[in-house]
C-alpha atoms as a PDB file:
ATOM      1  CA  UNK A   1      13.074 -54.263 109.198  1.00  0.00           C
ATOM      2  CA  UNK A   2      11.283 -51.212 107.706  1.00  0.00           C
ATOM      3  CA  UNK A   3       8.309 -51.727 105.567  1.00  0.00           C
ATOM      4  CA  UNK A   4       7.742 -49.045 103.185  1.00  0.00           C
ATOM      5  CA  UNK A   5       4.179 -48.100 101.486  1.00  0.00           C
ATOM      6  CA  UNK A   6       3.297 -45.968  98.724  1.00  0.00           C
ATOM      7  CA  UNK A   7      -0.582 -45.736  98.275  1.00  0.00           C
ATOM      8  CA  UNK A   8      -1.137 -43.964  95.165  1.00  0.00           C
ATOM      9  CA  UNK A   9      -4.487 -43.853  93.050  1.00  0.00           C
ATOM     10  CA  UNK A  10      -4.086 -46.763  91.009  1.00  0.00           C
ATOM     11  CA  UNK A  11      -1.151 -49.277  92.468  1.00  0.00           C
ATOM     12  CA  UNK A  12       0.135 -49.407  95.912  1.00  0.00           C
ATOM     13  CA  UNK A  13       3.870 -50.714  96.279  1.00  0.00           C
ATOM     14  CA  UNK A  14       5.255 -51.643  99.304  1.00  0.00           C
ATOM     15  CA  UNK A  15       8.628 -52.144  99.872  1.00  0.00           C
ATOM     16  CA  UNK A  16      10.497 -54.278 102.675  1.00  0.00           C
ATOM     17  CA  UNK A  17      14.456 -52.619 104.001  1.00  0.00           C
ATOM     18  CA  UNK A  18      16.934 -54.686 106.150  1.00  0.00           C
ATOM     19  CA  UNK A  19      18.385 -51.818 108.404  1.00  0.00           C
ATOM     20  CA  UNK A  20      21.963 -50.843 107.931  1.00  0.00           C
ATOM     21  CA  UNK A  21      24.810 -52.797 109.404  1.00  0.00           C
ATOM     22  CA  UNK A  22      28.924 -52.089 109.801  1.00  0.00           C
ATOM     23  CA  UNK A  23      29.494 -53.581 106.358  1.00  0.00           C
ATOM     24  CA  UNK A  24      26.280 -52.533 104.551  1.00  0.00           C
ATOM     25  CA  UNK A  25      23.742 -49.811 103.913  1.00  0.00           C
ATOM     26  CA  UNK A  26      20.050 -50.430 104.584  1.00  0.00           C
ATOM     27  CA  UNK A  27      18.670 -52.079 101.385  1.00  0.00           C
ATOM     28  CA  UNK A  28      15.916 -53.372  99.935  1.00  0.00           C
ATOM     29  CA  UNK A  29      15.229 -57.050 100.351  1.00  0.00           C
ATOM     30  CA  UNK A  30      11.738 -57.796  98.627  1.00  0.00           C
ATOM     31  CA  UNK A  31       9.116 -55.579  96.860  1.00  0.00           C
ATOM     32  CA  UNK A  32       5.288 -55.497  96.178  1.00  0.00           C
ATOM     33  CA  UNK A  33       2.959 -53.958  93.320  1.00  0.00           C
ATOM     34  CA  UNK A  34      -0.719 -54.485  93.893  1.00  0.00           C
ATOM     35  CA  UNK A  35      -3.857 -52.380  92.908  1.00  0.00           C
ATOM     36  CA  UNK A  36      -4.962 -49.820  95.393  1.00  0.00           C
ATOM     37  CA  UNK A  37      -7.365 -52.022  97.985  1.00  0.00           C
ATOM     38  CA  UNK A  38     -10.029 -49.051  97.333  1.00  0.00           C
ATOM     39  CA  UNK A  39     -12.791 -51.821  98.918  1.00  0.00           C
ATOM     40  CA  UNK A  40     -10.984 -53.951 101.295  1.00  0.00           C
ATOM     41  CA  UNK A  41     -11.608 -53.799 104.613  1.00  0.00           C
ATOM     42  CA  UNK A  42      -8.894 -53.933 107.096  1.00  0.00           C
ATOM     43  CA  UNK A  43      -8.850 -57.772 107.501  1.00  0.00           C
ATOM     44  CA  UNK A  44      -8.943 -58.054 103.850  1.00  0.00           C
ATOM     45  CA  UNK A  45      -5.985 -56.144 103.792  1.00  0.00           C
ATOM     46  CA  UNK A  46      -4.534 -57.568 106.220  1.00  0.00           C
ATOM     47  CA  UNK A  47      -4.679 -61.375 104.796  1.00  0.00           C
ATOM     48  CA  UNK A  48      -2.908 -60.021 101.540  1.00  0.00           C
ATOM     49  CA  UNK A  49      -0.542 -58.299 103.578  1.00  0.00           C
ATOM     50  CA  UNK A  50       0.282 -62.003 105.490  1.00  0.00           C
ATOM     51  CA  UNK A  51       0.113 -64.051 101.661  1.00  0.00           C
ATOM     52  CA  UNK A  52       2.384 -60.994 100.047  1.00  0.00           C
ATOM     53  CA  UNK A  53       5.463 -62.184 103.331  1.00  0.00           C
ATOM     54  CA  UNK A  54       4.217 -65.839 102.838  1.00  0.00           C
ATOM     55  CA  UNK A  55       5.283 -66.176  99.711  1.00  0.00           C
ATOM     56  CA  UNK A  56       8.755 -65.513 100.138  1.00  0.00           C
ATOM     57  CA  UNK A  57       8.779 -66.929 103.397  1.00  0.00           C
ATOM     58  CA  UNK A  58       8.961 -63.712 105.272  1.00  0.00           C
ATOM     59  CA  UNK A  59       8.008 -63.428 108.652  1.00  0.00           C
ATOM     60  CA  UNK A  60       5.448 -60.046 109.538  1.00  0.00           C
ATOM     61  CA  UNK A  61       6.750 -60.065 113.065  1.00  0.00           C
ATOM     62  CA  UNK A  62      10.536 -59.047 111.160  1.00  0.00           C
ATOM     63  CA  UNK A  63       8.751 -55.982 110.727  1.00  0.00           C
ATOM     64  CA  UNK A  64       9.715 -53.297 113.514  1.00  0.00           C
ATOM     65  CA  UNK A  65       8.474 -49.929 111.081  1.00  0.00           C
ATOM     66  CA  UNK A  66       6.516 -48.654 108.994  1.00  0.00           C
ATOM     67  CA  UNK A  67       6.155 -45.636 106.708  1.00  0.00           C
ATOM     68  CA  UNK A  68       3.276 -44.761 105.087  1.00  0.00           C
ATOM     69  CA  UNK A  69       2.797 -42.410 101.813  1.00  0.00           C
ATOM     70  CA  UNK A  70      -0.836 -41.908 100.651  1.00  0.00           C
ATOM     71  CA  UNK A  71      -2.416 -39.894  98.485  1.00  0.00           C
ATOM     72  CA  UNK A  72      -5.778 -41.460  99.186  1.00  0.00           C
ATOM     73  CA  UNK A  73      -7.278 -40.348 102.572  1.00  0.00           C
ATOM     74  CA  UNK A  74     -10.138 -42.903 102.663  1.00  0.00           C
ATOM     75  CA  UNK A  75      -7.767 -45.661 102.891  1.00  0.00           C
ATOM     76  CA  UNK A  76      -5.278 -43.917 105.787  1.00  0.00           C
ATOM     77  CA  UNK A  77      -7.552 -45.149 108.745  1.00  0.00           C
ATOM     78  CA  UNK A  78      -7.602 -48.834 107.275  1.00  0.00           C
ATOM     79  CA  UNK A  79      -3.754 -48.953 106.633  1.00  0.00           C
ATOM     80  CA  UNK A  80      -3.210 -47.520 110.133  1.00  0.00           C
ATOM     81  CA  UNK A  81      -5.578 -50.319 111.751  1.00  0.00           C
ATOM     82  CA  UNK A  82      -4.069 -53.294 109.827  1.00  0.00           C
ATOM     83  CA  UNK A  83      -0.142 -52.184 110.639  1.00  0.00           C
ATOM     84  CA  UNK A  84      -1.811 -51.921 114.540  1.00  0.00           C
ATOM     85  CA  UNK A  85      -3.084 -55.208 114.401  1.00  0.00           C
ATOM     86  CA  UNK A  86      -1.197 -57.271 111.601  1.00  0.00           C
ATOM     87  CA  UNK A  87       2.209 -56.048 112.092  1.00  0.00           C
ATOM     88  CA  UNK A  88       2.334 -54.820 116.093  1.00  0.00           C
ATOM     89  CA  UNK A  89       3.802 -51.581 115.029  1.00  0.00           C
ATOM     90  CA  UNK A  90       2.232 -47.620 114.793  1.00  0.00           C
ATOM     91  CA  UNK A  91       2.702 -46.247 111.231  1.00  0.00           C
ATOM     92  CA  UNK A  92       4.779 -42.868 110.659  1.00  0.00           C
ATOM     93  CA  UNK A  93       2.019 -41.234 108.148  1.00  0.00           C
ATOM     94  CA  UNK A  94       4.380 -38.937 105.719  1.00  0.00           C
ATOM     95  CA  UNK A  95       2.143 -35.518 106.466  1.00  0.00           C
ATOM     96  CA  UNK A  96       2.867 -32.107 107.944  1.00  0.00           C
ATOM     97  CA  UNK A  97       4.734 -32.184 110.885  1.00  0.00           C
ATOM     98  CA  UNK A  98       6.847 -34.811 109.880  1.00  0.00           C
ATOM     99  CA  UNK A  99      10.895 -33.980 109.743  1.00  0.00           C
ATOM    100  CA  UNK A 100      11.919 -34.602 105.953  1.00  0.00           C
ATOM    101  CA  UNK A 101      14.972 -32.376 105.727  1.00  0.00           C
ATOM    102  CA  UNK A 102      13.208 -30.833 102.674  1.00  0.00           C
ATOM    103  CA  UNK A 103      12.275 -27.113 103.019  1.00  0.00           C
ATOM    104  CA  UNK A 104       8.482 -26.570 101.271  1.00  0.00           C
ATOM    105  CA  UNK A 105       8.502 -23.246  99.143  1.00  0.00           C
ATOM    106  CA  UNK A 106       5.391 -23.392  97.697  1.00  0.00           C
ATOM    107  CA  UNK A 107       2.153 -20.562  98.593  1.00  0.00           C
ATOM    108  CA  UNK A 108       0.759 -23.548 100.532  1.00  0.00           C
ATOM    109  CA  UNK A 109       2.862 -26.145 101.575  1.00  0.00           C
ATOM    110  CA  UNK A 110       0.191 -28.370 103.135  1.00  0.00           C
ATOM    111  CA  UNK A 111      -1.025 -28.870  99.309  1.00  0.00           C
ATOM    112  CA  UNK A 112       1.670 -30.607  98.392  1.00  0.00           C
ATOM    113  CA  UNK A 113       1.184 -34.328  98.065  1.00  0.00           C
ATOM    114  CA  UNK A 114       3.060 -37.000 100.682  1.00  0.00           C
ATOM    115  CA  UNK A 115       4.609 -38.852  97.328  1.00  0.00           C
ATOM    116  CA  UNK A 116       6.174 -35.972  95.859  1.00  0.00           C
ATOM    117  CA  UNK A 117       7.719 -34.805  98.803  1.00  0.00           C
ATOM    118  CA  UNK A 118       9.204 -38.547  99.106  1.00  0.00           C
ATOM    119  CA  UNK A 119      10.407 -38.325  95.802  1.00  0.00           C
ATOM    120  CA  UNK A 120      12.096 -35.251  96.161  1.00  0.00           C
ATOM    121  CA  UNK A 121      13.921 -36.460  99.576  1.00  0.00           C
ATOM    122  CA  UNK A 122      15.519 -39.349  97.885  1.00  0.00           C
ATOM    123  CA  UNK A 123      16.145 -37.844  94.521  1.00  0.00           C
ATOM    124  CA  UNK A 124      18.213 -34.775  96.168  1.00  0.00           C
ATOM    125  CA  UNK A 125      19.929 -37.466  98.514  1.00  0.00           C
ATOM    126  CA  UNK A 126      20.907 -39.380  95.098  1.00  0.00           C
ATOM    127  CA  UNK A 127      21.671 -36.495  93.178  1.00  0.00           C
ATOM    128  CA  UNK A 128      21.806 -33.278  94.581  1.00  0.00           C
ATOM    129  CA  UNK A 129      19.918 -30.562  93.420  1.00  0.00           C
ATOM    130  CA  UNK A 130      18.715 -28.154  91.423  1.00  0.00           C
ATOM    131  CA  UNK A 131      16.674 -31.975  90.159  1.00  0.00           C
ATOM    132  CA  UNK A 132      13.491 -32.346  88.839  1.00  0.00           C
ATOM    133  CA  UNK A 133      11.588 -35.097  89.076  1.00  0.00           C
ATOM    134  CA  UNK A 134       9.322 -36.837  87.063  1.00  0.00           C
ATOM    135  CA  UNK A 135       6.582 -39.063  88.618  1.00  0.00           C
ATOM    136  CA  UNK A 136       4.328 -41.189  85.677  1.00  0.00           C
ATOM    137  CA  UNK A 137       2.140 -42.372  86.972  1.00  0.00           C
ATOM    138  CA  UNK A 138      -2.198 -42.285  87.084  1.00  0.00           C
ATOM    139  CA  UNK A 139      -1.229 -38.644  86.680  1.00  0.00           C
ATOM    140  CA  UNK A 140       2.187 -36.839  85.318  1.00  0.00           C
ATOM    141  CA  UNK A 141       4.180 -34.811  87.870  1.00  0.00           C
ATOM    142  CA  UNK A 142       7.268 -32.524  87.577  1.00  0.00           C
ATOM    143  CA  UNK A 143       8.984 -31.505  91.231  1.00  0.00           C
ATOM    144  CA  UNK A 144      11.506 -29.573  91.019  1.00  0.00           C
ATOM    145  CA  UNK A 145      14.276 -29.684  94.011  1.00  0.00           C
ATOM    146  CA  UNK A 146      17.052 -26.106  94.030  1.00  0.00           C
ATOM    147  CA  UNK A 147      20.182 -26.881  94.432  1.00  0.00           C
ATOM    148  CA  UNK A 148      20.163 -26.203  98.494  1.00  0.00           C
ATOM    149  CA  UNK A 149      17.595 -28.850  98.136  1.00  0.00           C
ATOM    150  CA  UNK A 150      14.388 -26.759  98.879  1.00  0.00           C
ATOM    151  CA  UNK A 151      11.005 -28.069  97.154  1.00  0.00           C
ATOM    152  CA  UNK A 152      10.104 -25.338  94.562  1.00  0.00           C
ATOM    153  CA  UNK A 153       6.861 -26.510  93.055  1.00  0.00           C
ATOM    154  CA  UNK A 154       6.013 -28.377  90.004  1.00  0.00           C
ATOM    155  CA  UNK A 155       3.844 -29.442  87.369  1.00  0.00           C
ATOM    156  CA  UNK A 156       0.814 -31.657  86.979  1.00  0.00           C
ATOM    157  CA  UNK A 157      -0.428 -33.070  83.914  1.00  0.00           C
ATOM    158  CA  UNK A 158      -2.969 -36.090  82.893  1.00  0.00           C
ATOM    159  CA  UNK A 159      -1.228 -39.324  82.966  1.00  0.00           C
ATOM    160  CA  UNK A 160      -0.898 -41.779  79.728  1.00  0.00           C
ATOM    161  CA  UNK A 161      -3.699 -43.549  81.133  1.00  0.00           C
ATOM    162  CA  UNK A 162      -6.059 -41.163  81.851  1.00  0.00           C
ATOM    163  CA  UNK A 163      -5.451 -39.527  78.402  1.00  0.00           C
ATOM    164  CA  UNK A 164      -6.302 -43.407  77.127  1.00  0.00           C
ATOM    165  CA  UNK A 165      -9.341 -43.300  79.397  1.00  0.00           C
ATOM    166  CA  UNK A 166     -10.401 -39.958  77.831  1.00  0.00           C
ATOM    167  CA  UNK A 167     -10.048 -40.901  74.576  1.00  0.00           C
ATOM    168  CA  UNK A 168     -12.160 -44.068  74.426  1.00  0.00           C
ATOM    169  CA  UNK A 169     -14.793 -42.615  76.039  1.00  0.00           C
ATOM    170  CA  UNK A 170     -15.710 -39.767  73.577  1.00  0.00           C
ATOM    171  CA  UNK A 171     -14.721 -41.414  70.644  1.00  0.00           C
ATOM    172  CA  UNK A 172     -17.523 -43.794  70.632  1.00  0.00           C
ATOM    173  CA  UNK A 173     -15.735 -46.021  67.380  1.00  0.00           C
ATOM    174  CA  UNK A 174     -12.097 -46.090  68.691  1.00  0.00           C
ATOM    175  CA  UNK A 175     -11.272 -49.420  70.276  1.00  0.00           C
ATOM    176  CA  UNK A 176      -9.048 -49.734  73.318  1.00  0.00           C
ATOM    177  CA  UNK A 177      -5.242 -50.335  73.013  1.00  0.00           C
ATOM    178  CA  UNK A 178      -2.344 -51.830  74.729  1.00  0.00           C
ATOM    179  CA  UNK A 179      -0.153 -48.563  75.790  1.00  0.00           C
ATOM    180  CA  UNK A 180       3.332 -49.410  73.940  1.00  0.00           C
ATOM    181  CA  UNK A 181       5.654 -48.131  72.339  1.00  0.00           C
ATOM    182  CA  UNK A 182       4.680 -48.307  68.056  1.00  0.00           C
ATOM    183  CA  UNK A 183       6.969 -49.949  65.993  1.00  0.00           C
ATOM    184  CA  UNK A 184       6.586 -47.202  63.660  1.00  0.00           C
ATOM    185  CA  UNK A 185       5.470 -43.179  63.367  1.00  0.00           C
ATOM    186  CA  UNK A 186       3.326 -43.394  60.546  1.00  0.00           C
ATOM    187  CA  UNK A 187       0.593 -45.539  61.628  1.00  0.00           C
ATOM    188  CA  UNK A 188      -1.341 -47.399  58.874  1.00  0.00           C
ATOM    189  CA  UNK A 189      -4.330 -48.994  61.394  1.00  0.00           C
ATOM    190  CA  UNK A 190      -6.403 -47.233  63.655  1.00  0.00           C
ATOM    191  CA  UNK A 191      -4.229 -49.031  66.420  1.00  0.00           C
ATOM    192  CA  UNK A 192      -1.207 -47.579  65.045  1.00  0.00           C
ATOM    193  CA  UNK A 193      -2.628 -44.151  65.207  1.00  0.00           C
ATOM    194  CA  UNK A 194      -3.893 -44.236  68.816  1.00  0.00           C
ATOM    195  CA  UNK A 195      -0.826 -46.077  70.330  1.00  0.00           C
ATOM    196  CA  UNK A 196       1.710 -43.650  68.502  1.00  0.00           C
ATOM    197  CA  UNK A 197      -0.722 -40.726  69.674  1.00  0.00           C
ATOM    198  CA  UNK A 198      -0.691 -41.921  73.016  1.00  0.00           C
ATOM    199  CA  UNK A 199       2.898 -42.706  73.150  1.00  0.00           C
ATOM    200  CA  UNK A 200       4.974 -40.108  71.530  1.00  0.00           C
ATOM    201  CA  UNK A 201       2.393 -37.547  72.825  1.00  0.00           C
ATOM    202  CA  UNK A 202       3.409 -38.405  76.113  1.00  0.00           C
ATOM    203  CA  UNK A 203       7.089 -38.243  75.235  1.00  0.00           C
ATOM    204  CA  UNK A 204       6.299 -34.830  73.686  1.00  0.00           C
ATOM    205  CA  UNK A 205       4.555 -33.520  77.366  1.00  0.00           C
ATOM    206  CA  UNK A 206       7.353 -34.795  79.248  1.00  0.00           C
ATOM    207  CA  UNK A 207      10.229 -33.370  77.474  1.00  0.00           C
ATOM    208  CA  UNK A 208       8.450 -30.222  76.623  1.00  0.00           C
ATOM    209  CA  UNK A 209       7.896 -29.050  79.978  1.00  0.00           C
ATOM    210  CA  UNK A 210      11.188 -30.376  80.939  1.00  0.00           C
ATOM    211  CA  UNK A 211      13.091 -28.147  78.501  1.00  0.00           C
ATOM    212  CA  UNK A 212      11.372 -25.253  79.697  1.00  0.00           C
ATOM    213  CA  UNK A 213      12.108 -26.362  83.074  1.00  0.00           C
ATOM    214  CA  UNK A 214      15.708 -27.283  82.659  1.00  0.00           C
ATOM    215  CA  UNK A 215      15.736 -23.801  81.005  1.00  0.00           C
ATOM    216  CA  UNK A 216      14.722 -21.476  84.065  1.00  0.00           C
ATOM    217  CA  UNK A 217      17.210 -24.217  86.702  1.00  0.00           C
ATOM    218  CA  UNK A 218      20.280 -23.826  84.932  1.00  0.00           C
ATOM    219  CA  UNK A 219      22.270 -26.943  82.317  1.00  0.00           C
ATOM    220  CA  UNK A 220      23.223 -28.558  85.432  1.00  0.00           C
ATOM    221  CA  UNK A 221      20.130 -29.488  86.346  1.00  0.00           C
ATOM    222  CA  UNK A 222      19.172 -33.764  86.763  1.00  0.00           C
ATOM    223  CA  UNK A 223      16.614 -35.467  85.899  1.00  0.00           C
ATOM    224  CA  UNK A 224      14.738 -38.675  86.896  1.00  0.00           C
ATOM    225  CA  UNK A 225      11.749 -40.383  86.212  1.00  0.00           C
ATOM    226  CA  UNK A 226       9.821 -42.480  88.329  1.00  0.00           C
ATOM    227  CA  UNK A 227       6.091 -44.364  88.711  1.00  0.00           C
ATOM    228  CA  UNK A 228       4.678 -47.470  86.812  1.00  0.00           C
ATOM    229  CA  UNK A 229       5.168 -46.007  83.236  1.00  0.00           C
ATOM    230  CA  UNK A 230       9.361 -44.706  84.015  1.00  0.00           C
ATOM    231  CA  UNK A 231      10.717 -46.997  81.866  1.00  0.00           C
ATOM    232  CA  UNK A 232       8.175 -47.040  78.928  1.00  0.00           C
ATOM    233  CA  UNK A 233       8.442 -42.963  78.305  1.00  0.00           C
ATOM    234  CA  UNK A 234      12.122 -42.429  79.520  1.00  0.00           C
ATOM    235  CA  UNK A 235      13.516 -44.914  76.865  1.00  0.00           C
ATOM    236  CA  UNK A 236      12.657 -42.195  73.819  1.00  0.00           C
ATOM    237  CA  UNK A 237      12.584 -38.667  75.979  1.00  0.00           C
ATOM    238  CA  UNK A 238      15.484 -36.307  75.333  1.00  0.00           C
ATOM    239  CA  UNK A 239      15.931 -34.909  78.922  1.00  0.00           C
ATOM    240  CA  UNK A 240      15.321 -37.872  81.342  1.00  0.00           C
ATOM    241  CA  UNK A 241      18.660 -38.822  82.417  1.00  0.00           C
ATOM    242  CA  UNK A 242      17.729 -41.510  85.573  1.00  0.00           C
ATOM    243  CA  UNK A 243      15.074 -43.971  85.822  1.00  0.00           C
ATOM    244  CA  UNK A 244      14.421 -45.232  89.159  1.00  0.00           C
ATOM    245  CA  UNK A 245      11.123 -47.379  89.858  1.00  0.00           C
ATOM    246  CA  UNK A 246      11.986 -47.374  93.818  1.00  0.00           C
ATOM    247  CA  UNK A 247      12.683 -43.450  94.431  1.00  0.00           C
ATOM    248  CA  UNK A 248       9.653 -43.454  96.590  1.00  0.00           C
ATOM    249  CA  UNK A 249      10.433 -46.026  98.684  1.00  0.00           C
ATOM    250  CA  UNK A 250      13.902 -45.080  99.424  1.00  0.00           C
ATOM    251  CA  UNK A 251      11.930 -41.737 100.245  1.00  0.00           C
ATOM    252  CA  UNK A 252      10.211 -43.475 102.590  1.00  0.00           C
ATOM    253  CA  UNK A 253      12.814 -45.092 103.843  1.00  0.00           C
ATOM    254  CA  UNK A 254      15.035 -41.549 104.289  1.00  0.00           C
ATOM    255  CA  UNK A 255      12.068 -40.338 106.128  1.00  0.00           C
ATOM    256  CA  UNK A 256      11.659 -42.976 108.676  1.00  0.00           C
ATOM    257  CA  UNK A 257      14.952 -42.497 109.767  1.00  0.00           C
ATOM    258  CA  UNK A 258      15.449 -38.869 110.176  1.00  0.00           C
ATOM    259  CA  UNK A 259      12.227 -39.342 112.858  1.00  0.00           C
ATOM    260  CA  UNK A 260      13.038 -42.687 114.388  1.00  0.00           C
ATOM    261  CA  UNK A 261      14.022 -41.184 117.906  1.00  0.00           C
ATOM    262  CA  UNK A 262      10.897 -38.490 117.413  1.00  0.00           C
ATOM    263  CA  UNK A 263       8.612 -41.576 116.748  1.00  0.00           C
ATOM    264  CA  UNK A 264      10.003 -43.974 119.071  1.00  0.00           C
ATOM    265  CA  UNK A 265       9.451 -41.495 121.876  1.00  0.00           C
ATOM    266  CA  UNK A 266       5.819 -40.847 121.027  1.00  0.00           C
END
């Protein structure tokens, strides 16, 4: 089986994929969310790793790959050394040089991050292109894939979170919220006011660059959303058609097997 990783800056997910058979496509059989091990060494790692398959009585030794997407360097040389020693198998790092079947158009194509080139494989495999895809996450990406499904560039913008983070911190007498969506748009508490600040603000980012977006690609253009916060800003935006937690796995996943002879012979 093919274990999947996604290391971005606050939550790691890692997702497990029984290969494809006669009757049935390779699919996901069990998923993980944990907090980016910033601190963990590579045994610590390692023992979650073996508790995470434990507990639903997975073996690690089903595991015969690996792909890794990481937006946090520091941690590459630990993840490599606990796949070497946990799970017997050499990671395929998502980096240049790596066949992804997804033309980089950008002025620098070695800028652009391992998870939104992931994202963009499996959203133009799902849908076709022109696409644009929305990541929310610690921060709030727009990729956009053209309709011959060449990466075009993007957008980044603070994330929900780090708006929170930024608004706590300078306004010395404003109290930390849950992020949620308000059960009203006239807030009469000081909660009210941040969490509908914080939530339809959000909203209005998102849809505002994607109308300008959608605008320069054409009406035909899809959208999806993606990351830990998909579902909370997708359910109110205008232009977010898709919502798929698990696009960046199935990236990963798309990956691995357009280089499995490459990486098998190295």
């Amino acid at each position: 089986m093919l274990l999947a990783i996604d290391v971005g800056n606050s939550n790691t997910v890692l997702g497990l994929f029984a290969p494809a058979t006669e009757t049935e496509p390779a699919h996901l059989v069990a998923d993980w969310r944990i907090t980016t091990p910033y601190k963990q060494t590579a045994d610590e790692l390692g023992v979650l790793f073996q508790t995470l398959f434990a507990m639903r009585e997975i073996a690690p030794s089903t595991v015969t790959g690996i792909a890794i997407s990481s937006v946090v360097p520091p941690l590459d040389a630990t993840l490599r050394r606990v796949t070497e020693t946990y799970f017997k198998v050499k990671p395929l790092f998502v980096e240049p040089g790596v066949k992804t079947g997804l033309p980089v158009l950008t002025d620098n194509p070695g800028e652009a991050g391992a998870d939104r080139i992931v994202n963009c494989v499996a959203a133009f495999d799902l849908y076709g292109g022109p696409t644009i895809v929305v990541d929310l996450g610690t921060a709030t990406t727009f990729d956009v894939v053209s309709a011959k499904g060449e990466f075009l560039g993007g957008a980044i913008a603070p994330g929900i979170g780090i708006s929170a983070d930024a608004l706590f911190a300078r306004a010395a007498r404003l109290t930390r919220v849950e992020i949620k969506k308000p059960a009203k748009i006239i807030g009469t508490s000081t909660i009210d006011n941040i969490q509908i600040g914080l939530y339809y603000g959000s909203i209005g980012l998102v849809d505002g660059i994607l109308e300008r977006m959608i605008a320069e690609l054409g009406p035909t253009t899809k959208t999806v959303a993606t990351g830990g916060l998909a579902k909370l800003i997708a359910a109110d935006s205008k232009y977010i058609q898709h919502t798929d937690e698990r696009l960046t796995l199935n990236g990963l996943r798309l990956i691995w097997e357009r280089n499995q002879d490459r990486h098998k012979r190295r």
